[in-house]
Protein backbone atom coordinates (compact mmCIF):
# COMPACT_ATOMS: atom_id res chain seq x y z
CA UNK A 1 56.96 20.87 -166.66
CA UNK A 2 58.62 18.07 -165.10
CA UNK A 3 59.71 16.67 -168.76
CA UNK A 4 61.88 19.16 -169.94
CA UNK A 5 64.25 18.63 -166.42
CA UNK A 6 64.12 15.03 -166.52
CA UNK A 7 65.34 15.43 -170.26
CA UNK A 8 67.93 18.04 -169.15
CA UNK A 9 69.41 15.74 -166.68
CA UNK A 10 69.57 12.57 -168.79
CA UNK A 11 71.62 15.15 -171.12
CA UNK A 12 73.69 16.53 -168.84
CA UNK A 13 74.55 12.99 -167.05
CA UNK A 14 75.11 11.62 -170.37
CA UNK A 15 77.84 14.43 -171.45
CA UNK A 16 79.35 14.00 -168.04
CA UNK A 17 79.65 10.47 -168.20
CA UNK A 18 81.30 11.03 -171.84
CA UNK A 19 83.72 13.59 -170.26
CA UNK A 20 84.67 10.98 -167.25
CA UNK A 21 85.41 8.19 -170.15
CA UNK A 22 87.56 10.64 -172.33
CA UNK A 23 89.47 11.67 -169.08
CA UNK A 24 90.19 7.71 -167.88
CA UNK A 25 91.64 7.33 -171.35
CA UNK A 26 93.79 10.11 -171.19
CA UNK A 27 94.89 9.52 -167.75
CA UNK A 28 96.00 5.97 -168.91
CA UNK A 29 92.69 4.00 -167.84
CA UNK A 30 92.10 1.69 -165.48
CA UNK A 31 94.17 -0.92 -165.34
CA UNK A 32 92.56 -3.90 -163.35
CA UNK A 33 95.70 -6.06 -163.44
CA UNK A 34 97.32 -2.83 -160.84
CA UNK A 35 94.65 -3.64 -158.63
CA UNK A 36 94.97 -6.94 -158.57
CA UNK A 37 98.71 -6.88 -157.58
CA UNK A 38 98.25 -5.12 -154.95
CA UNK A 39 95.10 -7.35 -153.83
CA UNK A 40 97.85 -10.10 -154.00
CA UNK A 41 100.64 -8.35 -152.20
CA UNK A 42 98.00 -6.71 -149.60
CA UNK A 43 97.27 -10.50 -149.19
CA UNK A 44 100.54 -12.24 -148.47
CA UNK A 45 101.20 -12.99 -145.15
CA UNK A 46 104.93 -11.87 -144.80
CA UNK A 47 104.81 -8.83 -146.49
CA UNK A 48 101.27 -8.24 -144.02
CA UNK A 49 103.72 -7.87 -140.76
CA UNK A 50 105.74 -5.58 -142.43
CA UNK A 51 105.38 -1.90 -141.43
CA UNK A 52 105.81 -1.11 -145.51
CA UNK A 53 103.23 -1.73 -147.85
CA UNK A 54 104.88 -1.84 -151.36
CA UNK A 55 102.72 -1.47 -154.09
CA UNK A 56 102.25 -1.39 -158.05
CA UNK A 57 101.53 1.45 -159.83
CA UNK A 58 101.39 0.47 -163.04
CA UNK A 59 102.00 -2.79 -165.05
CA UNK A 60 102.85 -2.15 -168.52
CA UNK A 61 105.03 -4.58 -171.30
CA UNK A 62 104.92 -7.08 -168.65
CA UNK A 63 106.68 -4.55 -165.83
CA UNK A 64 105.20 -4.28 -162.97
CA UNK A 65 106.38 -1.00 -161.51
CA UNK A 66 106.58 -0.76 -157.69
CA UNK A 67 107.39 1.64 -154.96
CA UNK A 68 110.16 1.12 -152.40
CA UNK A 69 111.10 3.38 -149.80
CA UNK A 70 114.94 4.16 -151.23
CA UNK A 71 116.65 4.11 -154.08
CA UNK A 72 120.28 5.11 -155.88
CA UNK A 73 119.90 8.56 -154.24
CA UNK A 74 118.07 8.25 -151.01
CA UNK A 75 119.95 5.31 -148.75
CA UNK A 76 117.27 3.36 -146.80
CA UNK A 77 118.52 4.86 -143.23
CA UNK A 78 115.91 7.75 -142.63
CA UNK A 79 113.57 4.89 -143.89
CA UNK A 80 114.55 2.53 -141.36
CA UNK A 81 115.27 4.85 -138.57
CA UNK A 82 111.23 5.84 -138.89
CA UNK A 83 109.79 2.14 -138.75
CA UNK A 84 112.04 1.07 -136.12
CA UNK A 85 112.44 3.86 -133.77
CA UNK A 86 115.15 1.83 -131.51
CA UNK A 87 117.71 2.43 -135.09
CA UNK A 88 117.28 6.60 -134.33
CA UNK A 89 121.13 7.69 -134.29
CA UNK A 90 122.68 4.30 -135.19
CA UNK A 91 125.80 4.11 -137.45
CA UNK A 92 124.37 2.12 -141.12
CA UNK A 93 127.41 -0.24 -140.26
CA UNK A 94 125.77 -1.02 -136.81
CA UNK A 95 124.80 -4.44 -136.47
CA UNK A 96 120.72 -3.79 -135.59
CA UNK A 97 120.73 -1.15 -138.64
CA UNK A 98 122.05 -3.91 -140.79
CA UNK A 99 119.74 -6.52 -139.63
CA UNK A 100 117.10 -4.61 -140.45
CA UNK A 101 118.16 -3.73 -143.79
CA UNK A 102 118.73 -7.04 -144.59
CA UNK A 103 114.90 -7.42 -143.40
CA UNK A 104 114.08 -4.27 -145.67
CA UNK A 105 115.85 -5.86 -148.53
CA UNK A 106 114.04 -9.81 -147.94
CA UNK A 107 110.53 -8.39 -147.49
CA UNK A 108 111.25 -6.59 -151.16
CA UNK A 109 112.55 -9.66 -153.29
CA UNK A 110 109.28 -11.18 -151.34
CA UNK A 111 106.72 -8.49 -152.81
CA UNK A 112 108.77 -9.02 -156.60
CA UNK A 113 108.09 -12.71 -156.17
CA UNK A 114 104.76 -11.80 -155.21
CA UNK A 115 104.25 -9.47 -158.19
CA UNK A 116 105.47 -11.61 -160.99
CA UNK A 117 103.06 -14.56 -160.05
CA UNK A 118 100.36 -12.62 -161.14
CA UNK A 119 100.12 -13.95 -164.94
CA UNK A 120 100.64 -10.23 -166.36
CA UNK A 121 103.76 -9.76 -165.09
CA UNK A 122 107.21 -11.03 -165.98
CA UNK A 123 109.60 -8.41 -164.33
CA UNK A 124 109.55 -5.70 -161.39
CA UNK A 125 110.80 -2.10 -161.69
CA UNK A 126 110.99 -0.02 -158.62
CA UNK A 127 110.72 3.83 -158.05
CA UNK A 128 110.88 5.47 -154.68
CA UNK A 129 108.22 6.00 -153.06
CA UNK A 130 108.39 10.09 -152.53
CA UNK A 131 105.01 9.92 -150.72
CA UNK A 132 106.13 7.80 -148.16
CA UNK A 133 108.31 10.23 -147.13
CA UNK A 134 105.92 13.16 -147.63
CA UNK A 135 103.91 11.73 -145.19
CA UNK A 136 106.16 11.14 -142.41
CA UNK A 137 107.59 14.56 -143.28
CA UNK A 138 110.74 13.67 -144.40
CA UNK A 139 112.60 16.15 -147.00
CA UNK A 140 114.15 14.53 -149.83
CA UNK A 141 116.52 15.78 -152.90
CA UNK A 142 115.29 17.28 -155.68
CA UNK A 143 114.51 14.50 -158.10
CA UNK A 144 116.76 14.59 -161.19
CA UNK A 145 116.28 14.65 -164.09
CA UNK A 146 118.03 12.82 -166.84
CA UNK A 147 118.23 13.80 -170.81
């Protein structure tokens, strides 16, 4: 009686593991060079004492698409203000708010340098990172949507 189970569950794994393949392809597959990007930028020791971790999400065409946490419609301020607590309520032409966005700002050309020595990639594109914000439960525009 124990045969016809066994056989059941070597069926029923196999169709499963079928169903998991079909559903990596479809959802764009894994893409080990992502992984190793962010191995690399995880790794580097200036972007390490930053309080942002920027990260690939996909490299594609030689692109390696990474989040940042502002872009043409959210200004880095709320951003900054969070990180460095002392910024809460300062003016974004007040000298310690643009210190640290020229920090902000030398800590991201670092993780694009960082990105493009990895032998996929010849080029960074950034997109905001919206869960950053989620997280620290900060509201942000609706995103737009160009046709």
């Amino acid at each position: 009686m124990k045969r016809p189970k066994t056989k059941s569950l070597v069926v029923y794994g196999t169709i499963a593991a079928i169903l998991l393949m079909f559903w990596i392809s479809w959802a764009g597959g894994i893409v080990p060079q992502v992984w190793q990007v962010n191995a690399l930028l995880q790794d580097d020791p200036m972007l390490q004492e930053y309080p942002y971790k920027f990260r690939a999400v996909l490299l594609a065409s030689g692109v390696a698409t990474m989040t940042r946490p502002y872009d043409m419609e959210v200004a880095p301020f709320d951003f900054l203000q969070v990180i460095e607590p002392d910024l809460a309520g300062k003016a974004p032409n007040d000298p310690a708010m643009v210190a640290a966005l020229k920090r902000l700002r030398a800590h991201e050309r670092r993780a694009a340098r960082v990105a493009v020595s990895h032998t996929a990639a010849d080029g960074v594109e950034w997109v905001l990172d919206r869960a950053w914000y989620h997280k620290h439960g900060i509201k942000l525009p609706p995103k737009t949507l160009v046709y």
